[in-house]
C-alpha atoms as a PDB file:
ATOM      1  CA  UNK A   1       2.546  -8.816  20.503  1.00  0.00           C
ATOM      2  CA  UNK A   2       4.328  -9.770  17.253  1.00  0.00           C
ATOM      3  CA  UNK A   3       7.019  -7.674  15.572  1.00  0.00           C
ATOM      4  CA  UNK A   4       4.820  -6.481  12.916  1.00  0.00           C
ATOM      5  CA  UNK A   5       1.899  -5.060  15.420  1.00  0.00           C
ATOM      6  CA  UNK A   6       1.554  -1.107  15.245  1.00  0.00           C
ATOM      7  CA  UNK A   7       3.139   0.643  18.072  1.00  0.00           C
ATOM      8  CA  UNK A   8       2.323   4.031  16.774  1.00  0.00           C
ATOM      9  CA  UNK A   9       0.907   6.399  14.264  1.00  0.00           C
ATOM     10  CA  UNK A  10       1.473   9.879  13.889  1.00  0.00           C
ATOM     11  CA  UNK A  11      -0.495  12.352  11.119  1.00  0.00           C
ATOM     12  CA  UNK A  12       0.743  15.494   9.885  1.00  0.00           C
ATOM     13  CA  UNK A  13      -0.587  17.823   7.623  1.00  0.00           C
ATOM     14  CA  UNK A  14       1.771  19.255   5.533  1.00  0.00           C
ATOM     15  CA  UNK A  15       2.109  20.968   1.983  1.00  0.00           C
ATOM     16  CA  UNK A  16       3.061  19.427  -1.316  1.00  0.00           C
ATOM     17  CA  UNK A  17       5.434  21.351  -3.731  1.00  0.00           C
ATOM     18  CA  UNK A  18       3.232  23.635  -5.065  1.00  0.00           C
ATOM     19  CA  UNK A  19       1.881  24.967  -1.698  1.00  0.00           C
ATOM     20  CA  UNK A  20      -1.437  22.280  -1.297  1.00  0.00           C
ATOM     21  CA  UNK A  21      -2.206  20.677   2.210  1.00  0.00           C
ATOM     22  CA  UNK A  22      -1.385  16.835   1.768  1.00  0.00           C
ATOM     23  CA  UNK A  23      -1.133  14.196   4.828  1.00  0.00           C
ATOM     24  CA  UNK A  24       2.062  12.312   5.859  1.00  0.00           C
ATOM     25  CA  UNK A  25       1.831   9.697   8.475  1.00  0.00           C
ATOM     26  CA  UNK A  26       5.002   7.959  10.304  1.00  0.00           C
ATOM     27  CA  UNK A  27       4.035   4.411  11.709  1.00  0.00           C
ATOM     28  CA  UNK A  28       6.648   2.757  14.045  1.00  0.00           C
ATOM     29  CA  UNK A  29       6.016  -1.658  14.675  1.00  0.00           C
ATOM     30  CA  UNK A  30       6.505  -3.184  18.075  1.00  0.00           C
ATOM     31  CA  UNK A  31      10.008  -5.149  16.285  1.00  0.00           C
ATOM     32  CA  UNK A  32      11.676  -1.234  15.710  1.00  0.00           C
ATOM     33  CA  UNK A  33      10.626  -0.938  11.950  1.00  0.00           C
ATOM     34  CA  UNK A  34       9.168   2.327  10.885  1.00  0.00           C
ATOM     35  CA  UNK A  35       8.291   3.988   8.133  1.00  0.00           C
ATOM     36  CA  UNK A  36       6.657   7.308   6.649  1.00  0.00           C
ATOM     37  CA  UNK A  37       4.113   8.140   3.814  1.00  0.00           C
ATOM     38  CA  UNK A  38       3.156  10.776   1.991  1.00  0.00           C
ATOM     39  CA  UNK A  39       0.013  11.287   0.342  1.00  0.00           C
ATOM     40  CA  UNK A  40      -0.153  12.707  -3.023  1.00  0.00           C
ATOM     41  CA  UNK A  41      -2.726  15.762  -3.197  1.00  0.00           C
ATOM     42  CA  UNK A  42      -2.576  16.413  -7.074  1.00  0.00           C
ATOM     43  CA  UNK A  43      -5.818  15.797  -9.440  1.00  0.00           C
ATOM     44  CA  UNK A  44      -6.075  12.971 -11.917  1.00  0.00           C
ATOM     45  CA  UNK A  45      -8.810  11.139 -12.853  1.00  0.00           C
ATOM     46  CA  UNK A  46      -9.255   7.511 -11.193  1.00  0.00           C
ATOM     47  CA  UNK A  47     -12.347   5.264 -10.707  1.00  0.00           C
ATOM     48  CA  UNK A  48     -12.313   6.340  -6.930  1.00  0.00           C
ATOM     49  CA  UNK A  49     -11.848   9.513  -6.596  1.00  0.00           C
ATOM     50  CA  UNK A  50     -11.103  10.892  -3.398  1.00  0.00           C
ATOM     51  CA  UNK A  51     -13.469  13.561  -1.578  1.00  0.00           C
ATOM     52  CA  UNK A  52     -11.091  17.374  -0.178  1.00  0.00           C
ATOM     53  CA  UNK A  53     -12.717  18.635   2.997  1.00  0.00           C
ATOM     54  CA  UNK A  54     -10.633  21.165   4.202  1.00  0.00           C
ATOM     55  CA  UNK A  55     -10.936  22.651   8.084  1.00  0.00           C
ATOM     56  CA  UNK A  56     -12.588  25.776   6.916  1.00  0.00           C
ATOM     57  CA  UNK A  57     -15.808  24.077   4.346  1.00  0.00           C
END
C-alpha cells in the first residue's frame, strides 16, 4: 500500500454559519497525512447544480 492510499474516511453532518446542514469529511492516508473538508451549502448558480435531499423529503 503506498503512502497516498486512503486509510479512512469519516462524514459528518454539520451546520454552516447561518444554521444549514452541510457535510464535512476527514480522510486520513496510509503515510499519516490527513486532512478535512467542508462542503459549502449556500445557493449560487453553476452549470451543475447540486440536488438537497434532506432525511425527512
Amino acid at each position: 500500500m503506498s503512502a497516498s492510499s486512503i486509510q479512512t474516511i469519516h462524514a459528518r453532518e454539520i451546520l454552516d454559519s447561518r444554521g444549514n446542514p452541510t457535510i464535512e469529511v476527514d480522510v486520513s492516508l496510509a503515510g499519516g497525512a490527513t486532512g478535512r473538508a467542508a462542503a459549502y451549502s449556500g445557493e449560487r448558480d453553476h452549470a451543475f447544480r447540486r440536488i438537497v435531499i434532506m432525511d425527512s423529503e
